[in-house]
Protein backbone atom coordinates (compact mmCIF):
# COMPACT_ATOMS: atom_id res chain seq x y z
CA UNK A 1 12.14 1.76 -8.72
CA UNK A 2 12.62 -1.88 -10.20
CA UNK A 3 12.03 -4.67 -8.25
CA UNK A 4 15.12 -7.22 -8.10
CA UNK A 5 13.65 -9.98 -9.74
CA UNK A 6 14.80 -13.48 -8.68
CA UNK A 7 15.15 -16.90 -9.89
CA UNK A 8 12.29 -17.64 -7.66
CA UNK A 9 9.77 -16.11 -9.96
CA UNK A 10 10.17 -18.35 -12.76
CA UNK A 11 10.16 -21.11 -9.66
CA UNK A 12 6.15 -20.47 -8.56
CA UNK A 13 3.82 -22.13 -10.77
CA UNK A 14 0.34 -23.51 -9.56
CA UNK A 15 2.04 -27.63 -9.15
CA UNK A 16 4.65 -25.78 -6.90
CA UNK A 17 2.07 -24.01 -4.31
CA UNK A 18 0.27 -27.95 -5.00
CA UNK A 19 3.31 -29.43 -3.48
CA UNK A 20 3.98 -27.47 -0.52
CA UNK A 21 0.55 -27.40 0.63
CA UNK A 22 0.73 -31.29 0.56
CA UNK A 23 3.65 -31.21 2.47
CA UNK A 24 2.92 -28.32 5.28
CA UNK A 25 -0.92 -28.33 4.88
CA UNK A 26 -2.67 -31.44 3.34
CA UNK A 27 -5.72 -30.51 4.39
CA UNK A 28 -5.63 -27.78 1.81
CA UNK A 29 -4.05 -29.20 -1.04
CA UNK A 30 -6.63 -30.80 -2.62
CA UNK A 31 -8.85 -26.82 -3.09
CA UNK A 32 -8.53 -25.24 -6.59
CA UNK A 33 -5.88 -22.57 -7.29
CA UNK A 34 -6.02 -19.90 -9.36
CA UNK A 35 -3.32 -17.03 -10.04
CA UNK A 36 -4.62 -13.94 -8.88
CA UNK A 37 -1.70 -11.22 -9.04
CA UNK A 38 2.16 -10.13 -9.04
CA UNK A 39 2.95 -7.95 -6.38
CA UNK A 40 5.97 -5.40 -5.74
CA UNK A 41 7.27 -8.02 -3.59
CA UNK A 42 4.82 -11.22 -3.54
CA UNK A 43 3.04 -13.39 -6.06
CA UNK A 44 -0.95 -13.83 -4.63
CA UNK A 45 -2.60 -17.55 -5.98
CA UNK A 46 -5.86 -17.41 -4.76
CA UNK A 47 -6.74 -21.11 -2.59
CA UNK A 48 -10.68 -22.05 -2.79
CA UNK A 49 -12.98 -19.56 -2.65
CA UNK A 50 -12.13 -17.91 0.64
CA UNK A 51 -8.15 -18.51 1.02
CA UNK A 52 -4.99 -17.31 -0.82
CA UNK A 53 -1.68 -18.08 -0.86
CA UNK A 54 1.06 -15.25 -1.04
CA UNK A 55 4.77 -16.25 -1.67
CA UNK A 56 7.99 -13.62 -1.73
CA UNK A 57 9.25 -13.69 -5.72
CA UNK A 58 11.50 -10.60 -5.76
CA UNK A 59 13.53 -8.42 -2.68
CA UNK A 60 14.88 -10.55 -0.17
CA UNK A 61 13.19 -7.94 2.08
CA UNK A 62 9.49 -10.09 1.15
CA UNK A 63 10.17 -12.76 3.73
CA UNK A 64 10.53 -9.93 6.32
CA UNK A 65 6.94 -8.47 5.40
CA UNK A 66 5.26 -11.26 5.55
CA UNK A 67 6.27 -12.61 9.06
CA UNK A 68 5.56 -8.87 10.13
CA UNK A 69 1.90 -9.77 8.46
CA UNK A 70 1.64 -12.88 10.16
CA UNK A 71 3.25 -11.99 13.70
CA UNK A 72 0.79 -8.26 13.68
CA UNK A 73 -2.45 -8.58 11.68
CA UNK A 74 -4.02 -11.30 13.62
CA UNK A 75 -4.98 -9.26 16.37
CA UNK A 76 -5.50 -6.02 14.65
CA UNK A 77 -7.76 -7.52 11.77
CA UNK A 78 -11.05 -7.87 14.14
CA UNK A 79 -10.88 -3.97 15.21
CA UNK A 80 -11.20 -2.80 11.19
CA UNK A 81 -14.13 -2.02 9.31
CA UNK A 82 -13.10 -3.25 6.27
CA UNK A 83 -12.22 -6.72 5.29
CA UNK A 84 -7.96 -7.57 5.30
CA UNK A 85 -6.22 -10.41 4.36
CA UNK A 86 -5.75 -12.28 7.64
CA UNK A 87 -2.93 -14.83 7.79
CA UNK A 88 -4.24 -18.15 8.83
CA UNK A 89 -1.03 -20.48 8.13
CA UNK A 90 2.32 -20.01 8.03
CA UNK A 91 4.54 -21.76 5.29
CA UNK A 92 8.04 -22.99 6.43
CA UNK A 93 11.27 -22.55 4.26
CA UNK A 94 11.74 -26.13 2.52
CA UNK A 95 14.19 -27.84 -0.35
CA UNK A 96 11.23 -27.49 -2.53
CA UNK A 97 11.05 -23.10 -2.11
CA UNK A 98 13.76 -21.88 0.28
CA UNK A 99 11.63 -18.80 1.87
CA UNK A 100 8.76 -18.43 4.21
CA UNK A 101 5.06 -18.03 2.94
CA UNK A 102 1.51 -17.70 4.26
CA UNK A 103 -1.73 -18.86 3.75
CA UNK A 104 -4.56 -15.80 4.34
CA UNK A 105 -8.19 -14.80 4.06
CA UNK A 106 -8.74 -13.59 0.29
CA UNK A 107 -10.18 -10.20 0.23
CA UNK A 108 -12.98 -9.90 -2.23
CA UNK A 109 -13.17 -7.12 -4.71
CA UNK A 110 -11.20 -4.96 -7.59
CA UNK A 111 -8.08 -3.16 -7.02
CA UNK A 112 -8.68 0.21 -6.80
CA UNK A 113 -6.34 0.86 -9.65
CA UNK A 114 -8.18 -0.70 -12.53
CA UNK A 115 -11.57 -0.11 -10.77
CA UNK A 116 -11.27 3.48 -8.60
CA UNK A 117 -13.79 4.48 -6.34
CA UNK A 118 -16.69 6.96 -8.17
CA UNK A 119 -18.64 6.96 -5.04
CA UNK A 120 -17.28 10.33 -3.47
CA UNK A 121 -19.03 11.27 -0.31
CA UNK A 122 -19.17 6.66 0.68
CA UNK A 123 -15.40 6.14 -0.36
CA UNK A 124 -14.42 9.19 1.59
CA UNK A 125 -16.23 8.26 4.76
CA UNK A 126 -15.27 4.39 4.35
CA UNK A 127 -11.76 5.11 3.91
CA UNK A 128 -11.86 7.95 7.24
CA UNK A 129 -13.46 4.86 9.25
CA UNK A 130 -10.83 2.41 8.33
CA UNK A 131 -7.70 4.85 9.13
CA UNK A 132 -9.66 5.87 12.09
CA UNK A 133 -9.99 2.38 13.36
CA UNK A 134 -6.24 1.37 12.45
CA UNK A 135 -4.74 4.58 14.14
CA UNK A 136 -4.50 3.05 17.72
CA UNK A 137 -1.54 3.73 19.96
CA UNK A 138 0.99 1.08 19.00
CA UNK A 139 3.17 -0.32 21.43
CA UNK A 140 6.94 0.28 21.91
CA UNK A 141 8.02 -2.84 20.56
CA UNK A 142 5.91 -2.41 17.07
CA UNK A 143 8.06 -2.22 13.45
CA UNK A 144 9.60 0.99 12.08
CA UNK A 145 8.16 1.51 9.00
CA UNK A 146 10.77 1.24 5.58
CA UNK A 147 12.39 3.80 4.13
CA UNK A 148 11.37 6.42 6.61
CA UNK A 149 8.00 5.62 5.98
CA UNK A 150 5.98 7.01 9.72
CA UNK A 151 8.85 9.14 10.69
CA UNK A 152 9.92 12.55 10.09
CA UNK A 153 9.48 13.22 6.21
CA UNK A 154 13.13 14.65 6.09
CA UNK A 155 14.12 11.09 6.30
CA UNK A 156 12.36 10.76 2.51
CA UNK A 157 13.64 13.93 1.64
CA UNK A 158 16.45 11.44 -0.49
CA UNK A 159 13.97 9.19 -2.37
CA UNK A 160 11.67 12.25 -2.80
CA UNK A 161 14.36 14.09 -4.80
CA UNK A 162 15.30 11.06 -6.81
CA UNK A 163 11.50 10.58 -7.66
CA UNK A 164 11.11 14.16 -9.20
CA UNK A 165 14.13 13.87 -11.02
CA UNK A 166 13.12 11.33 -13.07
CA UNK A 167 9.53 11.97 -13.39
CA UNK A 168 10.96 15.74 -14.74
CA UNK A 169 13.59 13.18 -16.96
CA UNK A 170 10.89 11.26 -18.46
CA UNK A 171 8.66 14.32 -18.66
CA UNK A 172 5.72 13.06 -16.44
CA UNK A 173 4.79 16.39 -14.72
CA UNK A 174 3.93 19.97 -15.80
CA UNK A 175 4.59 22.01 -13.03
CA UNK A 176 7.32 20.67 -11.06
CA UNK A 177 8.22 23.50 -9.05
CA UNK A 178 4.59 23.48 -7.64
CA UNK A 179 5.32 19.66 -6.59
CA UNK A 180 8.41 21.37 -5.30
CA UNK A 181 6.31 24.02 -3.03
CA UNK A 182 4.33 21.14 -1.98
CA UNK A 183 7.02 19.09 -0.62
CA UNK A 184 8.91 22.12 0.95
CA UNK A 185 5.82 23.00 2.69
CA UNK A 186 5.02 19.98 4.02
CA UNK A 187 8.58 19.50 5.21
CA UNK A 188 8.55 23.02 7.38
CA UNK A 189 5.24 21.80 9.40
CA UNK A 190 5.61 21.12 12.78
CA UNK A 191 6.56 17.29 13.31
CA UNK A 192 4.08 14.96 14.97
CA UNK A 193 3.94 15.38 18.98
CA UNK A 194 1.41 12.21 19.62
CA UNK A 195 1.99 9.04 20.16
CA UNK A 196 3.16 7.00 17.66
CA UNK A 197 -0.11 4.71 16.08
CA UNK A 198 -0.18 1.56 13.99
CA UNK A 199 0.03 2.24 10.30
CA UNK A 200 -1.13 0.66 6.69
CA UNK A 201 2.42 2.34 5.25
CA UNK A 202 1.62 1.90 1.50
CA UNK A 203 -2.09 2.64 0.81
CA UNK A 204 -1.52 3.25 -2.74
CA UNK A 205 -4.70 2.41 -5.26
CA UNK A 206 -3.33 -0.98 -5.71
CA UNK A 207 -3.59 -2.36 -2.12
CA UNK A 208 -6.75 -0.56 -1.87
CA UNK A 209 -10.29 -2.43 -3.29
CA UNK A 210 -13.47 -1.50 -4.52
CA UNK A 211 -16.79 -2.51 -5.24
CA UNK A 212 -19.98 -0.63 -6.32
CA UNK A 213 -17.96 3.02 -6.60
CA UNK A 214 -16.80 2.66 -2.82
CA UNK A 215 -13.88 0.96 -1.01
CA UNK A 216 -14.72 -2.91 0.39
CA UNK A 217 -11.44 -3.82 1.69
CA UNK A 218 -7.45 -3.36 2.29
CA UNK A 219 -4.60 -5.71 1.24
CA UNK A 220 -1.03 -5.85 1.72
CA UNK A 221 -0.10 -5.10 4.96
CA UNK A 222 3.99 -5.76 4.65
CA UNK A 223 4.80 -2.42 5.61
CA UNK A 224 2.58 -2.20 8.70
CA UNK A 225 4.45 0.28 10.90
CA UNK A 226 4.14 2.78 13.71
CA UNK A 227 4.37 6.41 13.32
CA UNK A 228 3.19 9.76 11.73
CA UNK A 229 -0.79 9.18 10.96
CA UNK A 230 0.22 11.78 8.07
CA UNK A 231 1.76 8.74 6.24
CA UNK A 232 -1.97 7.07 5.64
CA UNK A 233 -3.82 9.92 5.43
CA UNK A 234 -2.07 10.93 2.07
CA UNK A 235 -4.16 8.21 0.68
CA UNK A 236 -7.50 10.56 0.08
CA UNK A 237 -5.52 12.52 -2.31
CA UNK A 238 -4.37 9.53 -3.91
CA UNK A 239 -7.55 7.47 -3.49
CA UNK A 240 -10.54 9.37 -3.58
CA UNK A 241 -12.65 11.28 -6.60
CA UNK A 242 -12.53 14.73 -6.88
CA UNK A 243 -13.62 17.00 -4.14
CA UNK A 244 -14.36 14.47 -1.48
CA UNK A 245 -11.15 15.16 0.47
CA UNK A 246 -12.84 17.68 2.40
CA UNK A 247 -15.36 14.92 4.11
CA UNK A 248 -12.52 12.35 4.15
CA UNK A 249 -11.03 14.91 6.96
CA UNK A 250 -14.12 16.16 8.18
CA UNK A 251 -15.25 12.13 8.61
CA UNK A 252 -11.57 11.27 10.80
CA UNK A 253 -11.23 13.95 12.26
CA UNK A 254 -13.29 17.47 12.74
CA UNK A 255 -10.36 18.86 14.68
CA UNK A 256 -7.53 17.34 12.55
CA UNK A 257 -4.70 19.95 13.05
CA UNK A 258 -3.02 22.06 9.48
CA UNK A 259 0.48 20.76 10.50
CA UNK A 260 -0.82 16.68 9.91
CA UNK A 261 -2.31 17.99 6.68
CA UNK A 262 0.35 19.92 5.58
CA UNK A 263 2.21 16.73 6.28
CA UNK A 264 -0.21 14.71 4.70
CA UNK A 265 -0.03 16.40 1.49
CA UNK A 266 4.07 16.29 1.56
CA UNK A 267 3.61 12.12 1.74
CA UNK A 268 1.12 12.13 -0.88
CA UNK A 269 3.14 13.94 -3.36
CA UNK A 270 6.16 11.54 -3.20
CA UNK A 271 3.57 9.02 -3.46
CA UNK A 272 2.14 10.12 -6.19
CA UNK A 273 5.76 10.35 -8.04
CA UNK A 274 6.88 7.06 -7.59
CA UNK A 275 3.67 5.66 -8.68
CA UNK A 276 3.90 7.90 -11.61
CA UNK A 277 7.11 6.56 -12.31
CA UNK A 278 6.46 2.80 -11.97
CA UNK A 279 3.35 3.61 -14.34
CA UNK A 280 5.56 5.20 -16.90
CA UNK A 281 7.61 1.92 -16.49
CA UNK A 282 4.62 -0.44 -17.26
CA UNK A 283 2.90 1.82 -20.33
CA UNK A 284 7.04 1.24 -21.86
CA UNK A 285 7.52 -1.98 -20.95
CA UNK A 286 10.60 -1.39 -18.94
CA UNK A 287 11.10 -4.05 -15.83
CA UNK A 288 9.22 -3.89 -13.20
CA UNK A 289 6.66 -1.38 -14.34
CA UNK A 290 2.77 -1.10 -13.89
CA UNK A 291 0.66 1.01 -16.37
CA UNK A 292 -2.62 0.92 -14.43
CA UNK A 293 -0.51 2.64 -11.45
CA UNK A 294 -0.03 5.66 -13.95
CA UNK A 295 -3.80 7.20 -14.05
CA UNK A 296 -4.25 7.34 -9.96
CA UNK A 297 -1.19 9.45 -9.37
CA UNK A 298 -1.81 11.49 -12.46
CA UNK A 299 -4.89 12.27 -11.20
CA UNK A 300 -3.32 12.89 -7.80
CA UNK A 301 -0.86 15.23 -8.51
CA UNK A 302 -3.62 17.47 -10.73
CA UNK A 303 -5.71 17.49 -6.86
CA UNK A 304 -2.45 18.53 -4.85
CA UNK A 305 -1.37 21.23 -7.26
CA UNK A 306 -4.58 22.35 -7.39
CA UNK A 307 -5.15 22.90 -3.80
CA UNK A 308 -1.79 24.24 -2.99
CA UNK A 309 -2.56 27.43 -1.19
């Protein structure tokens, strides 16, 4: 659940970014820059007013994401509704910082998070538009998502297990056998029989933003994947106010089958744990933890429990 933190973090500062944009991309060095956030596995300096700058700090697996970013989202960005951080530079490995970084769009608005969306009926149909847009047919050659992430959820069944243990450890839920029944149902649907579609794979309320009680745009796109659409369409559980799940489904799909759903809700749940857990981490200061992650996937868990037929 903890990040591997590397001597690189204590290596970005604000002259550092200065210095590399001088030497890869003078003709951006000279815009103001302004820290902006730490992510799981980059740190995000916004550039300007319309540009940021995102740099691996943690799992060697960073450098990975973001050439998946900057090799995928190009293309894709134009076809979404919502506004996504589009690469528009790539930063070579150098003496100075040893990895690969990029230069994007910056994505105006509040993580979802710190600011969630109130909105319910507007948030539910934005967010149904966006995954409707993304879920094209992806080609053969696109990524396989991490850690199982797009495939058949038995390949989670491992980090699902691990994720209630501690969150029953640290006493973070009430009712796990009910999580329990969630998950088990979930993993008995049917599997997915379509094609396999391009995927967010980690729409969690972080990477999510909001403005005015509805969602205005979608960050982090690292773990962009093909696969199950039941993967990203846990994210109304986890993203959206009470009792607007209904139009999120009506709004992508009027015909969406029970087996994606049941799916759906199997995804969210393990979700909702891990996020649960890295809150925990953050509210006690242990490595790697997040305390405004804590409150969405409290809040999530309460919704699936409380619709489990």
């Amino acid at each position: 659940m903890v990040a591997a933190v590397t001597e690189t973090e204590n290596d970005i500062t604000a002259d550092l970014i200065a210095e590399l944009l001088r030497e890869q991309h003078p003709d951006l060095a000279d815009l103001p820059l302004t820290f902006g956030a730490r992510g799981w596995d980059n740190q995000l300096w916004r550039l300007g007013e319309d540009l940021a700058v995102r740099l691996p700090w943690a799992t060697q697996e960073a450098d990975d994401l973001l050439l998946k970013e900057q090799a995928v989202l190009p293309a894709i960005a134009p076809q979404l509704p919502l506004p996504v951080p589009v690469p528009q530079r790539l930063g070579q490995p150098s003496e100075r910082f040893p990895r690969h970084w990029i230069v994007t769009t910056w994505v105006h608005g509040e993580p979802a998070d710190r600011t969630p969306a109130t909105r319910g009926a507007e948030a539910a149909d934005t967010l149904a538009a966006f995954l409707a847009a993304l879920h094209r047919p992806a080609p053969d050659d696109a990524p396989a998502g991490r850690h199982g992430r797009g495939g058949p959820l038995a390949g989670a069944e491992e980090g699902f297990a691990y994720f209630l243990k501690e969150a029953m450890n640290h006493g973070l839920i009430p009712d796990p056998d009910a999580v329990r029944e969630i998950w088990d149902d979930a993993l008995a649907a049917p599997a997915w029989t379509g094609p396999s579609v391009w995927l967010h794979g980690d729409l969690h309320a972080a990477n999510v933003l909001t403005r005015d009680g509805t969602f205005c745009g979608v960050i982090d796109f690292g773990d962009m994947c093909a696969g199950d659409p039941a993967l990203d369409l846990a994210a109304c559980w986890t993203l959206l106010p009470d009792g607007a799940v209904d139009r999120f489904h009506q709004s992508y799909a009027p015909d969406i089958d029970a087996a994606t759903l049941r799916r759906a809700r199997g995804w969210a749940v393990a979700k909702a744990l891990g996020c649960l857990l890295v809150g925990d981490a953050g509210v006690h200061g242990r490595t790697g933890g997040k305390a405004t992650w804590g409150p969405p996937a409290e809040a999530a868990l309460r919704r699936l429990i409380a619709t489990h037929p």
